[in-house]
Protein backbone atom coordinates (compact mmCIF):
# COMPACT_ATOMS: atom_id res chain seq x y z
CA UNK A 1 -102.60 -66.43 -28.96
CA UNK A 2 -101.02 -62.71 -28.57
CA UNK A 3 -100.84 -60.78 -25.84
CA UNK A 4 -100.70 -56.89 -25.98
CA UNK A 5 -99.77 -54.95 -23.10
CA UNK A 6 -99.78 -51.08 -22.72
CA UNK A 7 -97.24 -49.07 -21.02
CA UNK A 8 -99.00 -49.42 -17.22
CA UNK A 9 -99.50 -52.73 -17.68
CA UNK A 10 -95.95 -53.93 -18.64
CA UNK A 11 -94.63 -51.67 -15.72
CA UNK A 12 -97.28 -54.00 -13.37
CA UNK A 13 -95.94 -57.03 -15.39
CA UNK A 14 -91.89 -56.03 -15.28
CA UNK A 15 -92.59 -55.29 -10.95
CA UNK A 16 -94.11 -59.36 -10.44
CA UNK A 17 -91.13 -60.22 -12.17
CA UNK A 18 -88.95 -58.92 -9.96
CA UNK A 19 -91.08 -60.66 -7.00
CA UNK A 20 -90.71 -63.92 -8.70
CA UNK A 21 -86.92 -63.29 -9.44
CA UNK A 22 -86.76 -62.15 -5.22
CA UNK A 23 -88.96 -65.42 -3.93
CA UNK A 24 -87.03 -67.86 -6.47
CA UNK A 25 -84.29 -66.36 -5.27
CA UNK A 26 -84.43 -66.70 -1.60
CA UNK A 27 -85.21 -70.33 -2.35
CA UNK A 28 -81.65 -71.14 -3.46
CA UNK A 29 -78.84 -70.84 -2.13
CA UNK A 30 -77.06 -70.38 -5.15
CA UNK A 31 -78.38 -67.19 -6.11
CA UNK A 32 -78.06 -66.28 -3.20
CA UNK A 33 -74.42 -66.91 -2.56
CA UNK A 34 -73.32 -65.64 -6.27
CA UNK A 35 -75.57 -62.51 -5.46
CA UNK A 36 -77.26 -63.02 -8.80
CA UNK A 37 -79.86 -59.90 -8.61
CA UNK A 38 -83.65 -60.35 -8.54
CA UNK A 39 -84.46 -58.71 -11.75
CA UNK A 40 -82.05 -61.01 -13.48
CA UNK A 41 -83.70 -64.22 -12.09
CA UNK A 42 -87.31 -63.03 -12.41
CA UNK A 43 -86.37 -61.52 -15.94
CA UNK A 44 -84.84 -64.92 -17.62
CA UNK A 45 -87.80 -66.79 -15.95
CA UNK A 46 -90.22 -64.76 -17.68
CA UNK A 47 -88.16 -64.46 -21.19
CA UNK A 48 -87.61 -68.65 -21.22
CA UNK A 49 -91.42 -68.54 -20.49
CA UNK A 50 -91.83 -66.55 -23.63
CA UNK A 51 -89.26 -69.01 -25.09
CA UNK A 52 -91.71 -71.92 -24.30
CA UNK A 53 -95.08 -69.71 -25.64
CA UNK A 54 -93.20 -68.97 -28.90
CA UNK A 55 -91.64 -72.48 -29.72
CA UNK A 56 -94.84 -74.30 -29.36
CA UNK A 57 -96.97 -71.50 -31.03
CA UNK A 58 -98.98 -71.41 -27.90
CA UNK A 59 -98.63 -67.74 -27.08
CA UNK A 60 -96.56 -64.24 -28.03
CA UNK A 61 -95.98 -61.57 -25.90
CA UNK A 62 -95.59 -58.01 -26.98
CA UNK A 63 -95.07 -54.99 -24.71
CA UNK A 64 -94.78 -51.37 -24.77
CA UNK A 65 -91.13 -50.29 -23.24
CA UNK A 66 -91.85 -47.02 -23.57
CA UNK A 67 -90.92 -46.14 -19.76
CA UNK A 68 -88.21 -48.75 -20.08
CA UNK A 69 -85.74 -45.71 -21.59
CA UNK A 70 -87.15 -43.49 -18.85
CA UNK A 71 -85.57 -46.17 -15.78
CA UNK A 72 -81.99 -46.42 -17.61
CA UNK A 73 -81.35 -42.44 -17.70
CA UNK A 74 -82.79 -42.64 -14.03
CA UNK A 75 -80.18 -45.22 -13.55
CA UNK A 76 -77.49 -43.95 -15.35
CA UNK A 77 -77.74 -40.17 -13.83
CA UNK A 78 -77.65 -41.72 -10.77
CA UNK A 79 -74.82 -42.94 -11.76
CA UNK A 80 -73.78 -39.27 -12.83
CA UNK A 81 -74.49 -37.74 -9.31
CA UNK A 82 -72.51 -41.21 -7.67
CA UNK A 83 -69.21 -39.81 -9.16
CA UNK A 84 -67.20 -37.44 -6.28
CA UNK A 85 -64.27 -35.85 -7.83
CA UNK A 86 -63.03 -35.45 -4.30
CA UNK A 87 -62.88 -39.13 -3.98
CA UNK A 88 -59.97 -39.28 -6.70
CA UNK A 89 -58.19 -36.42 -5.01
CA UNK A 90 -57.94 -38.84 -2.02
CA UNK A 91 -57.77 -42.18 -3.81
CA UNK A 92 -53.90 -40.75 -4.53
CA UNK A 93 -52.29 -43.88 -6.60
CA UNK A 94 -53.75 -46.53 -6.36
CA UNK A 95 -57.24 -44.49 -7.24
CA UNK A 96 -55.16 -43.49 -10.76
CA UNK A 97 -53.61 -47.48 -11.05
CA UNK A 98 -57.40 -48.68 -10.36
CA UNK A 99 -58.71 -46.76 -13.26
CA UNK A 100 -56.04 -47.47 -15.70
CA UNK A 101 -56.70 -51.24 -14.58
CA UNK A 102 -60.47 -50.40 -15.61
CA UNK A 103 -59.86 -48.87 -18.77
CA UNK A 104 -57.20 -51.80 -19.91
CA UNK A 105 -60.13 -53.96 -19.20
CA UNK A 106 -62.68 -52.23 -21.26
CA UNK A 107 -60.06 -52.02 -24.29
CA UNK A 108 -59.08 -55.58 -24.04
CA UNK A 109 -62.26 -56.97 -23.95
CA UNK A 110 -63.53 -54.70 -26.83
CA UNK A 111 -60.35 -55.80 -29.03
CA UNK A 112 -61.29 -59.15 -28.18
CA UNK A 113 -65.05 -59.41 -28.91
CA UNK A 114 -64.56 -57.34 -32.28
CA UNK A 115 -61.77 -59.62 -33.33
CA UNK A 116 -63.23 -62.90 -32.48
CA UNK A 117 -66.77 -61.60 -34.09
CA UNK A 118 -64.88 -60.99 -36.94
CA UNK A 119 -63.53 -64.40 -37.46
CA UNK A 120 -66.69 -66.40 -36.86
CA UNK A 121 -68.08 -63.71 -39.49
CA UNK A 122 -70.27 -61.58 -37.40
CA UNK A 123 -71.02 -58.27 -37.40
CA UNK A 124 -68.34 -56.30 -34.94
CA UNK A 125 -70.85 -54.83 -33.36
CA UNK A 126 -72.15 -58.03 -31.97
CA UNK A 127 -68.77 -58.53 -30.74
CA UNK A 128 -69.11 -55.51 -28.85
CA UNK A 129 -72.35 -57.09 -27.37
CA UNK A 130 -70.08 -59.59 -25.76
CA UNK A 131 -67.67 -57.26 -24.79
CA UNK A 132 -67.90 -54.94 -22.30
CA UNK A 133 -71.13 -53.37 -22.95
CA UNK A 134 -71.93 -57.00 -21.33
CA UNK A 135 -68.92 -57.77 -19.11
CA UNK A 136 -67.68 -54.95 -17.62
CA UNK A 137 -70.59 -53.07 -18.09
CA UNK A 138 -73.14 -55.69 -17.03
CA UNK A 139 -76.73 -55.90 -17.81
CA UNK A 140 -77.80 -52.42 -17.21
CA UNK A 141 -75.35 -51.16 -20.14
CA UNK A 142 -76.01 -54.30 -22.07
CA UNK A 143 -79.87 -53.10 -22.14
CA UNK A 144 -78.78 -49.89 -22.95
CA UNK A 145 -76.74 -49.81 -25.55
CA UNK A 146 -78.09 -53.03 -27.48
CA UNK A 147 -80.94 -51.35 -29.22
CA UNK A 148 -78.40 -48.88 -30.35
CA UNK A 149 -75.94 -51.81 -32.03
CA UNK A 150 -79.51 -53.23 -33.68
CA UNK A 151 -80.45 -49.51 -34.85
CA UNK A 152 -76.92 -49.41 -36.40
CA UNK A 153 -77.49 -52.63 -38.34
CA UNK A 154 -77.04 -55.90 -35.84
CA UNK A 155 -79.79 -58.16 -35.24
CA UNK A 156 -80.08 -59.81 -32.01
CA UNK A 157 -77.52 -57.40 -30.24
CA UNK A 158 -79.73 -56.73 -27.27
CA UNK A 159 -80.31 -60.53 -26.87
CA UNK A 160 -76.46 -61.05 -27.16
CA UNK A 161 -75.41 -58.59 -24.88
CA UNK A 162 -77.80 -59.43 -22.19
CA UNK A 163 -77.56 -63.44 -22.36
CA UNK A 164 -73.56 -62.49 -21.93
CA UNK A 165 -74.28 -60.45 -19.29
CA UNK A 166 -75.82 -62.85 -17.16
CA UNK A 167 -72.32 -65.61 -18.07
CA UNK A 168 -70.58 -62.90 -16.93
CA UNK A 169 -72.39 -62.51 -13.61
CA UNK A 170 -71.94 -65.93 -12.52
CA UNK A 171 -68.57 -66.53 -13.60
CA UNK A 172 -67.47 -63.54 -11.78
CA UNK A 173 -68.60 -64.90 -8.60
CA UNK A 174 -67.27 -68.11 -9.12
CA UNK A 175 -63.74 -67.40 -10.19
CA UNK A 176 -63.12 -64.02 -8.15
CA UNK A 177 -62.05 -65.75 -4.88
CA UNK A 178 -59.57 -68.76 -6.18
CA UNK A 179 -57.62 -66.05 -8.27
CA UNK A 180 -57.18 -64.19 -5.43
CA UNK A 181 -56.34 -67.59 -3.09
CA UNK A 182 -53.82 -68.66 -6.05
CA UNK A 183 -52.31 -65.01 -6.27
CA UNK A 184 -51.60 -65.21 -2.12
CA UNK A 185 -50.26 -68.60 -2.40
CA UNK A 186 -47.83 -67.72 -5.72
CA UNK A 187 -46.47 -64.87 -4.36
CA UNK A 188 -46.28 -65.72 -0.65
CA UNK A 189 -48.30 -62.53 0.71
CA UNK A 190 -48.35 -61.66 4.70
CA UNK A 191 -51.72 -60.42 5.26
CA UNK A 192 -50.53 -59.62 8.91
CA UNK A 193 -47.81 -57.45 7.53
CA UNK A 194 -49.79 -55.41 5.29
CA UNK A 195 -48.55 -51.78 5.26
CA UNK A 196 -51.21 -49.24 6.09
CA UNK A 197 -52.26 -46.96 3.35
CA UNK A 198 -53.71 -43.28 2.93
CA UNK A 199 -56.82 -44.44 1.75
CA UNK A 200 -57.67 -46.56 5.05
CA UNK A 201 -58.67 -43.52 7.34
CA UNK A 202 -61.31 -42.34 5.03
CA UNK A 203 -62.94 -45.43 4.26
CA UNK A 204 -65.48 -44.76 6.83
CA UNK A 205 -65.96 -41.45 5.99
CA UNK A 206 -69.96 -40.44 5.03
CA UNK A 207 -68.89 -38.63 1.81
CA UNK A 208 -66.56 -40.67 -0.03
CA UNK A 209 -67.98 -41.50 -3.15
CA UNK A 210 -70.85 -43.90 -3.06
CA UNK A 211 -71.28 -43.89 0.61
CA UNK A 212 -74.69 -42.26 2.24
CA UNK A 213 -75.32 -41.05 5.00
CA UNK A 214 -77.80 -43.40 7.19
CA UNK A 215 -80.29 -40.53 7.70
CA UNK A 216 -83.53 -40.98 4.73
CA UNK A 217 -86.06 -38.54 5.11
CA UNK A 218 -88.97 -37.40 3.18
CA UNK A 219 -87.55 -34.02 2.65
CA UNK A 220 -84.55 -35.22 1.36
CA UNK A 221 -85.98 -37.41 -0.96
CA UNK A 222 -88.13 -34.58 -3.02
CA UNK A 223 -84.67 -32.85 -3.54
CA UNK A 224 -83.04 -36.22 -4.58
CA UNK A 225 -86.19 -36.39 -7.16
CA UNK A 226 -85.87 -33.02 -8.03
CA UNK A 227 -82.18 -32.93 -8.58
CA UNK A 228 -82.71 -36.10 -11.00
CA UNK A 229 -85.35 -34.88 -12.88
CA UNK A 230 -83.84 -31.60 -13.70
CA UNK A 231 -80.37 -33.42 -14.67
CA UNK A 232 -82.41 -35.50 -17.03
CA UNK A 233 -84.45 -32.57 -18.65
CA UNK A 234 -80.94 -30.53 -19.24
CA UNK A 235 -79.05 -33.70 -20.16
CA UNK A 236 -81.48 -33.96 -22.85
CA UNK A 237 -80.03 -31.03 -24.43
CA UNK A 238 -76.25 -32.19 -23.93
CA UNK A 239 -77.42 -35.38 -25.67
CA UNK A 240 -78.99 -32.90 -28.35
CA UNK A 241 -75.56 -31.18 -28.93
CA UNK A 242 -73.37 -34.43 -29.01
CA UNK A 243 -75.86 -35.75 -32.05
CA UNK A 244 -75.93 -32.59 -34.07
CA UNK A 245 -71.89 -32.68 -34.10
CA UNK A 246 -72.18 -36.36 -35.49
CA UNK A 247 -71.62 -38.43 -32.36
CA UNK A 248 -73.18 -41.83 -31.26
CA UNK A 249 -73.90 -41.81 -27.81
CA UNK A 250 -76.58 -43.60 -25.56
CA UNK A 251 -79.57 -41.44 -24.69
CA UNK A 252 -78.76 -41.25 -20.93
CA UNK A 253 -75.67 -39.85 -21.24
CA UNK A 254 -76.63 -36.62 -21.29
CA UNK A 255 -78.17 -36.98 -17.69
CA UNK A 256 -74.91 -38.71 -16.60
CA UNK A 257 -73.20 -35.72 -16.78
CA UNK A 258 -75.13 -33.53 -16.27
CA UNK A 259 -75.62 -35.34 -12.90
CA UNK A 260 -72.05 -34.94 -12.39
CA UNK A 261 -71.88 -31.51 -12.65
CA UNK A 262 -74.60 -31.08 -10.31
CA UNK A 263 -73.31 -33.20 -7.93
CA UNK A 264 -69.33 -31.54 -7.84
CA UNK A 265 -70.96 -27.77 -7.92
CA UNK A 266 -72.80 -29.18 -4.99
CA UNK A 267 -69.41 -30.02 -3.32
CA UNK A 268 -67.26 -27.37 -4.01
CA UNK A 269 -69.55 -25.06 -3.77
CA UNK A 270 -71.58 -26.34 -0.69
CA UNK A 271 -74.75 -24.13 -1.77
CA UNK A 272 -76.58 -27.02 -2.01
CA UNK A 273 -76.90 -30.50 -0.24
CA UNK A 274 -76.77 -33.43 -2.76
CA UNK A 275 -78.46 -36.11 -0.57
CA UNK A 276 -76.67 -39.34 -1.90
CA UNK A 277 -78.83 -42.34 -0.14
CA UNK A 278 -81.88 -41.13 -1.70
CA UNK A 279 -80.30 -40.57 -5.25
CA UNK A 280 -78.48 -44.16 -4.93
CA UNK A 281 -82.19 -45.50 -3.74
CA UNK A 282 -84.19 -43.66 -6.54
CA UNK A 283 -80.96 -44.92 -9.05
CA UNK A 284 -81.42 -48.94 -7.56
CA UNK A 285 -85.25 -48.79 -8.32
CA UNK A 286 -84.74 -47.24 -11.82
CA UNK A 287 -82.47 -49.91 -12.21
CA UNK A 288 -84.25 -52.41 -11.11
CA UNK A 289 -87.29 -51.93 -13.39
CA UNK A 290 -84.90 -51.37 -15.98
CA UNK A 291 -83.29 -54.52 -16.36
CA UNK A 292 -86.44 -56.49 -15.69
CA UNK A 293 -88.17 -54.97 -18.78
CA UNK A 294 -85.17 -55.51 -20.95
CA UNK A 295 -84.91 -59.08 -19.38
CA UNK A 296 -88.38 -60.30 -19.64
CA UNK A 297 -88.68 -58.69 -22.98
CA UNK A 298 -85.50 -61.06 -24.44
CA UNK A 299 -86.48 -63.03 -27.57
CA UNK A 300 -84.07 -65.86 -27.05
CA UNK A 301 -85.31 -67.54 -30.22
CA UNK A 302 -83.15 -65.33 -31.95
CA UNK A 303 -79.62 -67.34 -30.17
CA UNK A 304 -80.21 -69.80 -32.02
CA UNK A 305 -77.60 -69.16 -34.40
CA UNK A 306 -75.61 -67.10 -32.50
CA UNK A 307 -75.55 -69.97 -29.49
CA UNK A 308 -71.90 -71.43 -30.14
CA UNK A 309 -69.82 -68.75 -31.34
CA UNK A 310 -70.87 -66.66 -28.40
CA UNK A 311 -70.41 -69.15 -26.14
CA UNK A 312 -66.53 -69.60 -27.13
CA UNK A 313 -65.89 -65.63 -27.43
CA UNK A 314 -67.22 -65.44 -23.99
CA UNK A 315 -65.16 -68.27 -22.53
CA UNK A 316 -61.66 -66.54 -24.52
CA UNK A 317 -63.03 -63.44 -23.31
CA UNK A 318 -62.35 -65.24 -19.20
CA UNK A 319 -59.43 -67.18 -19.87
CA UNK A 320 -57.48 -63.33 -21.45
CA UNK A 321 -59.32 -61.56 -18.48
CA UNK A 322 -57.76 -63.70 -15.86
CA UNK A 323 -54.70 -63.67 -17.21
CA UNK A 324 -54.77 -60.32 -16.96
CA UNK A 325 -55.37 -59.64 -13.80
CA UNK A 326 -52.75 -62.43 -12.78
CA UNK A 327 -49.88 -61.04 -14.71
CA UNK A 328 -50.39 -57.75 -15.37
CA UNK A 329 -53.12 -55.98 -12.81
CA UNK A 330 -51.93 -57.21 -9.92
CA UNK A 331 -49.35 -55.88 -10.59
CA UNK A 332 -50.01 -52.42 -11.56
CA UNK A 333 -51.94 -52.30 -8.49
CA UNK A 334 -49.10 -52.90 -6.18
CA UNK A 335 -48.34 -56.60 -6.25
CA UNK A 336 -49.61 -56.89 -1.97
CA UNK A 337 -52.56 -58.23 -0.09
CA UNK A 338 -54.60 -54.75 -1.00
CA UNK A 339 -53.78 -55.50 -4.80
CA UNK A 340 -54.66 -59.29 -4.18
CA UNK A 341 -58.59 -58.08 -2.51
CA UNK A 342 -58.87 -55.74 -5.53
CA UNK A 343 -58.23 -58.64 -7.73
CA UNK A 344 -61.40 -60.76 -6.52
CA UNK A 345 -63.28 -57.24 -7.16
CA UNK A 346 -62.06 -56.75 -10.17
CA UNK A 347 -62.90 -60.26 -11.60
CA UNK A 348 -66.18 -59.33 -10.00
CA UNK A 349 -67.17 -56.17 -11.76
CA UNK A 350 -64.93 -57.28 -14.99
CA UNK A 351 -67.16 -60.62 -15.72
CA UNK A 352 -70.64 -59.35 -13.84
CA UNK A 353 -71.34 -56.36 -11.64
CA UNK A 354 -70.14 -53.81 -8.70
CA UNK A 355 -72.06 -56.21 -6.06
CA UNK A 356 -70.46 -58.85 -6.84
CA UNK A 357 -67.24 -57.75 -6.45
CA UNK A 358 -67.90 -56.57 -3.14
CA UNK A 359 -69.24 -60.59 -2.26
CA UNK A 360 -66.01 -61.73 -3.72
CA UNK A 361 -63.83 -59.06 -1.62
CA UNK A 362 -65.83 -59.44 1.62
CA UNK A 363 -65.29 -63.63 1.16
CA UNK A 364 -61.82 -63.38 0.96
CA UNK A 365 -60.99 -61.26 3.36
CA UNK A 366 -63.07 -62.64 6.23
CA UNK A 367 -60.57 -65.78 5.62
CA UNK A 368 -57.40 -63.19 6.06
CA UNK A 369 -57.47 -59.26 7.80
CA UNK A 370 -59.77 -56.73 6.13
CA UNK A 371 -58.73 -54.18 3.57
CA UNK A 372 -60.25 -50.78 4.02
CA UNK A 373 -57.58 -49.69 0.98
CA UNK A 374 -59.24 -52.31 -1.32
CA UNK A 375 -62.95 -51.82 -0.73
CA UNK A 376 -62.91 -48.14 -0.94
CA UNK A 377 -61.08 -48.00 -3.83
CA UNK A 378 -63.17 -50.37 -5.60
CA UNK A 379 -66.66 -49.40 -4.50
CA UNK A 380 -65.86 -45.42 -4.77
CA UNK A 381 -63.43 -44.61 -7.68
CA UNK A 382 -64.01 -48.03 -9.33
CA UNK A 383 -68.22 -47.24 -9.29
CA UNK A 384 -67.24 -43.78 -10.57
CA UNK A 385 -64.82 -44.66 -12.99
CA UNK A 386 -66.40 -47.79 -14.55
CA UNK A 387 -69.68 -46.41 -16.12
CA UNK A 388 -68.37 -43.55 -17.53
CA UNK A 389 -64.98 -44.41 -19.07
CA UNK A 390 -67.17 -47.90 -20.47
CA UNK A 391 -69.92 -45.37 -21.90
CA UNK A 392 -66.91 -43.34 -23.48
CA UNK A 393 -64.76 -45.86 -24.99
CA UNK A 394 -68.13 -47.92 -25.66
CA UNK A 395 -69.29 -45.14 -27.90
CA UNK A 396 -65.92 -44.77 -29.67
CA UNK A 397 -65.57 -48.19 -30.45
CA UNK A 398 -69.09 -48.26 -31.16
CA UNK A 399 -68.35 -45.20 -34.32
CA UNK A 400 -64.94 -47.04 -35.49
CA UNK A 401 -66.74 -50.51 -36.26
CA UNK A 402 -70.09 -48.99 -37.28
């Protein structure tokens, strides 16, 4: 039996999922502690229900995504407005060390997915599924730029990318916090002599980077809606312009950066208020919705073939990351107890997603001091930085292997 649903109705549908993924998850504490997010849980529920309906021949769901696009550039030019030059100005070094950290990441896991694609005799682009449009970029780029690798001629990419994803997500959690132990224990670092950095007496300040002020209001939010729907509307024409010069890029990022602009003319400028908590709130619930549809619209039939070799790229793709971050970002980072917090985050974000780094961070440190240098640089320039430098190199790796 088939089951047609129109655009309202899989918007109703995509919202109980992420009900069910928020009651299963506050059922175990397993989610709970790895932070796995509701839409995740609710969305693979639903899509190994689909699973079950298609197998037997029982029933087929189909769905209209059409306000599925709509949620990501919500998302993603949230993302846009998120991104405070003013923050890197502060960040100093390690803000500059942090990003190069990100950006080795993205490469190296790009490398690695197209190479090991390549010798199980897959298309690259499926590689780059289980790269870091999965990894690094979790499930919200993994939704986003999959239908663009199976437009360009790779079945199941979507599938791939968001299956990896969700490895990625719990390995993260799981692995962040012994690195970080081992890294303490093999270098013998004094978390009670940690020297006090430029970045620790802004960490509490309102404006840095992701942080909101506390204050929501009604008023506030029609600008933050406002704001977002006119960066949308002109990134629409950036997105335009990028096409008609022969470039591959996702549909939202013309609303990234055009949310950018907005939000450092804003700054600079201080003609207008850019009010961040509702922006980051109306970005969560896009989101949110977001990654349910794509979730609970996964046809996992189509693994089936695809089961084993992405299972081994995605366990090289850990064992290279953590080695990486042992011997060669901690390092760059500055080889103390700050660089040794940042690690956990970075194995956070690196395998899964920005809130799980901060679990991992926050874990660790409650066992040792807290590290104001650590958590601002990861949650402010390493939100900023890791969307848009994945989107960029995403989309040029994305041209070479296409």
């Amino acid at each position: 039996m088939d089951f047609e649903f129109d655009m309202l109705q899989t918007i109703a549908i995509a919202t109980v999922v992420l009900l069910v993924g928020s009651v299963i998850r506050n059922q175990s504490s397993y989610l709970t502690k790895y932070t796995i997010p509701n839409p995740v849980i609710g969305g693979v529920f639903f899509s190994l229900l689909s699973l079950v309906g298609y197998s037997t021949g029982a029933f087929f769901f189909e769905f209209d995504t059409t306000l599925q696009d709509v949620f990501m550039t919500v998302f993603f030019t949230a993302v846009g407005f998120s991104s405070n030059i003013k923050a890197f100005g502060r960040a100093g070094k390690i803000g500059l060390q942090l990003v190069a950290v990100i950006i080795l990441i993205i490469i190296i896991e790009n490398i690695l997915g197209v190479t090991l694609a390549g010798i199980f005799n897959l298309d690259p682009l499926i590689g780059l599924s289980t790269g870091s449009a999965a990894l690094i970029g979790g499930h919200g780029t993994s939704a986003a730029f999959g239908p663009i690798f199976e437009d360009l001629g790779a079945p199941s990419a979507s599938t791939v990318a968001l299956a990896s994803a969700t490895f990625g997500l719990v390995i993260g959690g799981v692995v962040g916090g012994p690195i970080g132990h081992y890294l303490m224990k093999k270098h013998k670092l004094s978390h009670h002599s940690n020297e006090k950095n430029d970045l620790d007496e802004h960490y509490n300040v309102e404006d840095e980077g992701n942080i909101p002020s506390t204050e929501f209001s009604e008023k506030k939010l029609f600008t933050a809606s406002y704001q977002i729907i006119l960066a949308m509307g002109i990134g629409t024409v950036i997105s335009y312009f990028l096409e008609s010069i022969g470039l591959t890029f996702p549909a939202y990022i013309g609303g990234l950066l055009m949310g950018l602009i907005i939000r450092n003319v804003g700054e600079y400028s201080g003609k207008f208020d850019v009010p961040m908590r509702e922006i980051n709130t109306m970005g969560e619930i896009g989101l949110s919705l977001f990654v349910s549809m794509a979730l609970m619209t996964l046809e996992l039939w189509e693994l089936a073939d695809l089961a084993i070799p992405m299972i081994v790229i995605l366990l090289i793709q850990i064992i290279v990351l953590i080695l990486f971050l042992i011997f060669i970002a901690f390092r760059l980072l500055g080889k103390n107890y700050d660089a040794a917090v940042m690690i956990t985050g970075v194995t956070g974000f690196g395998l899964g997603a920005m809130p799980t780094a901060v679990v991992n961070m926050e874990a660790f440190s409650s066992k040792y001091i807290p590290s104001p240098t650590a958590f601002f640089a990861i949650t402010a320039i390493g939100s900023l930085a890791i969307d848009i430098s994945n989107s960029l190199l995403l989309t040029f790796f994305m041209n070479i292997v296409s």
